[in-house]
C-alpha atoms as a PDB file:
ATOM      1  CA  UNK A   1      20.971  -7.456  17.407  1.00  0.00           C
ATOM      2  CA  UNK A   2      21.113  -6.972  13.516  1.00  0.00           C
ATOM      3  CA  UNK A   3      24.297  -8.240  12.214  1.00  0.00           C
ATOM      4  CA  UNK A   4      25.958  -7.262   8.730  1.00  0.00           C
ATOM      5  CA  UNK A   5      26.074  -9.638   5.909  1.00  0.00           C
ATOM      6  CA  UNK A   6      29.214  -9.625   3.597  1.00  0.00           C
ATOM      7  CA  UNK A   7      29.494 -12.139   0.660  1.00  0.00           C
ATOM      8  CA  UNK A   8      32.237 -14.353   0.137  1.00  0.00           C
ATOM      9  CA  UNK A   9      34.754 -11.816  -1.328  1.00  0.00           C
ATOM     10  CA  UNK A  10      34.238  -8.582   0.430  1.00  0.00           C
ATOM     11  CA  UNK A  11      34.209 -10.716   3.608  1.00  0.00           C
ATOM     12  CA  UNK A  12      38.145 -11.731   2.676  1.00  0.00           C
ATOM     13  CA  UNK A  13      39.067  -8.237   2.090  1.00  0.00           C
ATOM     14  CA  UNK A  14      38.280  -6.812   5.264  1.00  0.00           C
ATOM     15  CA  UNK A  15      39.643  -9.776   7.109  1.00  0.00           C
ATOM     16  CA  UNK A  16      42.656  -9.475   4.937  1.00  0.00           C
ATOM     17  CA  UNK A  17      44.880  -6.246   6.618  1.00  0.00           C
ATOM     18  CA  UNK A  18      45.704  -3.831   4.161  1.00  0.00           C
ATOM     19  CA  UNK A  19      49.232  -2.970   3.430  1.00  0.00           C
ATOM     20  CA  UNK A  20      50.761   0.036   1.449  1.00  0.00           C
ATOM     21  CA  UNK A  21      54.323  -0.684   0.362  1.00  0.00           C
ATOM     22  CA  UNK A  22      56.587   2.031   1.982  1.00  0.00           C
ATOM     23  CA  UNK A  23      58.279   4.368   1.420  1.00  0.00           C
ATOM     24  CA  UNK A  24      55.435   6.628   1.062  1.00  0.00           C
ATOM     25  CA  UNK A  25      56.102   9.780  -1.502  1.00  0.00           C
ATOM     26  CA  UNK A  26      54.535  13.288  -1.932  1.00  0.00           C
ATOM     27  CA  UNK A  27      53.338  14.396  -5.294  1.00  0.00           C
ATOM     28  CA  UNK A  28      53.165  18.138  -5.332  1.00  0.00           C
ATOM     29  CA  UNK A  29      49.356  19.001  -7.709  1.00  0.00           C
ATOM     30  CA  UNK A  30      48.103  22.403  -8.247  1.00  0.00           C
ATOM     31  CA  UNK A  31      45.893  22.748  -4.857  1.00  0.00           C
ATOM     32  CA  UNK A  32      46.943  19.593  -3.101  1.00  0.00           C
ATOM     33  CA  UNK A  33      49.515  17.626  -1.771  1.00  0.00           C
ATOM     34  CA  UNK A  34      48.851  13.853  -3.073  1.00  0.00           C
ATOM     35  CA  UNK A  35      50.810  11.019  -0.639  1.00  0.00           C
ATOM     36  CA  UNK A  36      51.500   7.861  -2.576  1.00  0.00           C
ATOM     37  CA  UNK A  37      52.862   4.794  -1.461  1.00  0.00           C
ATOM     38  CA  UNK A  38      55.493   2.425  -3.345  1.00  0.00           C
ATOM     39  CA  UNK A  39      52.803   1.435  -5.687  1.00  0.00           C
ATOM     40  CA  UNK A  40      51.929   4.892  -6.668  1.00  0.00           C
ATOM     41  CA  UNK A  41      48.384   4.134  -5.507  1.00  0.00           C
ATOM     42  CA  UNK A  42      47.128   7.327  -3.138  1.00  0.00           C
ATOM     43  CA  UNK A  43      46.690   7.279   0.459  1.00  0.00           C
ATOM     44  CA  UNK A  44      45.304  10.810   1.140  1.00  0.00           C
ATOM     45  CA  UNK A  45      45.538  14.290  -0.190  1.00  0.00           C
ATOM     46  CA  UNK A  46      46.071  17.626   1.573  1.00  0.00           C
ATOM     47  CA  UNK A  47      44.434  20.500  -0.002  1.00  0.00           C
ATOM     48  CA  UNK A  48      45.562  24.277   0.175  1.00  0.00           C
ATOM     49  CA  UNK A  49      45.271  27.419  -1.386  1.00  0.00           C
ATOM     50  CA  UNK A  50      46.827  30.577  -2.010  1.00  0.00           C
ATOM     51  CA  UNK A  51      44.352  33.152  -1.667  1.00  0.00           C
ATOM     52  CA  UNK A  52      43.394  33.691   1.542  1.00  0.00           C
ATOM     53  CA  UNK A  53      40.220  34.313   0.842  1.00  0.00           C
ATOM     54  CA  UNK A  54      39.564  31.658  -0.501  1.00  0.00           C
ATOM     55  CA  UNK A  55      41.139  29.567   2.391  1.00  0.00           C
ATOM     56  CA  UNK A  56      38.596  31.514   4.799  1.00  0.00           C
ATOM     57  CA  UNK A  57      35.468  30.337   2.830  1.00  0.00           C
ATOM     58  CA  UNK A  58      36.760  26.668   2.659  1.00  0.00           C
ATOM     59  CA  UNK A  59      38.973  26.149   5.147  1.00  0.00           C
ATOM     60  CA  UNK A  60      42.030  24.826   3.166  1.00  0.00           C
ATOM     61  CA  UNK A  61      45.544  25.467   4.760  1.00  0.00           C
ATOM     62  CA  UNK A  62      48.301  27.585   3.179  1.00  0.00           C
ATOM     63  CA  UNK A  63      50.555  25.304   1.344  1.00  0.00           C
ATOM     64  CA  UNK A  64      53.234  25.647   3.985  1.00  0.00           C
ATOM     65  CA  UNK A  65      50.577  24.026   6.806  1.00  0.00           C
ATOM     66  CA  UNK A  66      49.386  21.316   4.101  1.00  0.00           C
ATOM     67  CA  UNK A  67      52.939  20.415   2.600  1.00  0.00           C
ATOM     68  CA  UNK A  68      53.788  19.888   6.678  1.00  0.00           C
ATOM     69  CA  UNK A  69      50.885  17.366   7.313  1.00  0.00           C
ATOM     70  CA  UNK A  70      51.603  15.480   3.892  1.00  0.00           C
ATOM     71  CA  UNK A  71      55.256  15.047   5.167  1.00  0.00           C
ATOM     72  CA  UNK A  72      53.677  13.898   8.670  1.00  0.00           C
ATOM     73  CA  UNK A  73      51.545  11.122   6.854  1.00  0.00           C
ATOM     74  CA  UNK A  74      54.618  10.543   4.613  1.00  0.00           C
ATOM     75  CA  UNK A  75      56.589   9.806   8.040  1.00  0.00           C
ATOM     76  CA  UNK A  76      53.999   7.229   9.236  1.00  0.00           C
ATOM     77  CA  UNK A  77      55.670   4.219   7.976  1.00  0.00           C
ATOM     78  CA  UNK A  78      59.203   4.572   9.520  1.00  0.00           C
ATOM     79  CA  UNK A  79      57.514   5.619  12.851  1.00  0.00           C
ATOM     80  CA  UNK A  80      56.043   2.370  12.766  1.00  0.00           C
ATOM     81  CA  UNK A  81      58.849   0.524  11.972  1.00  0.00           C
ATOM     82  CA  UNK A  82      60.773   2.853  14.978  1.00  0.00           C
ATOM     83  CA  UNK A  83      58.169   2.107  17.884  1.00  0.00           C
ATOM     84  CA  UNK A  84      58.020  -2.078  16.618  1.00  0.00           C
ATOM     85  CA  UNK A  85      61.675  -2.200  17.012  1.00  0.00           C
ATOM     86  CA  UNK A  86      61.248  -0.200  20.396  1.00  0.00           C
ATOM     87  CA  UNK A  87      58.875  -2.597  21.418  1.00  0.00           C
ATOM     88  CA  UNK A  88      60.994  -5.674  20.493  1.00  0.00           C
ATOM     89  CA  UNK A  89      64.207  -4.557  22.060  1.00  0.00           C
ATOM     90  CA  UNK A  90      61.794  -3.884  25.404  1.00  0.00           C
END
């Protein structure tokens, strides 16, 4: 079985975990909802649109849905924190 190669410093960065600083933020752009993290360097975007045609050919949510899901992602990091304290006091 084939395994993959990595040099020296790409194999340190995936062994390395990632970590984005909380708390994470929303930036409101024209189509999309950007979520940032303490840094200001972005985690994910959540595209919508207005016209509803337009959401039928691409399959973008209304801003309502999207600005919901960005504040779901935005959540993430004091869920985590919530369910590692549940699993300490356990």
């Amino acid at each position: 079985m084939l395994q993959p190669h990595f040099g020296g410093t790409s194999r340190r960065m995936i062994e390395q975990a990632r970590r984005f600083s909380a708390p994470w933020r929303i930036i409101e752009l024209e189509e999309a909802f950007r979520i940032e993290d303490a840094a200001s360097a972005p985690l994910a975007y959540v595209y919508f649109s207005d016209d509803t045609e337009r959401r039928a050919i691409t399959g973008y949510m209304s801003r309502e849905e999207a600005q919901r899901i960005a504040a779901n992602i935005a959540a993430l990091p004091d869920l985590r924190a919530a369910l590692r304290e549940k699993d300490e006091a356990a």
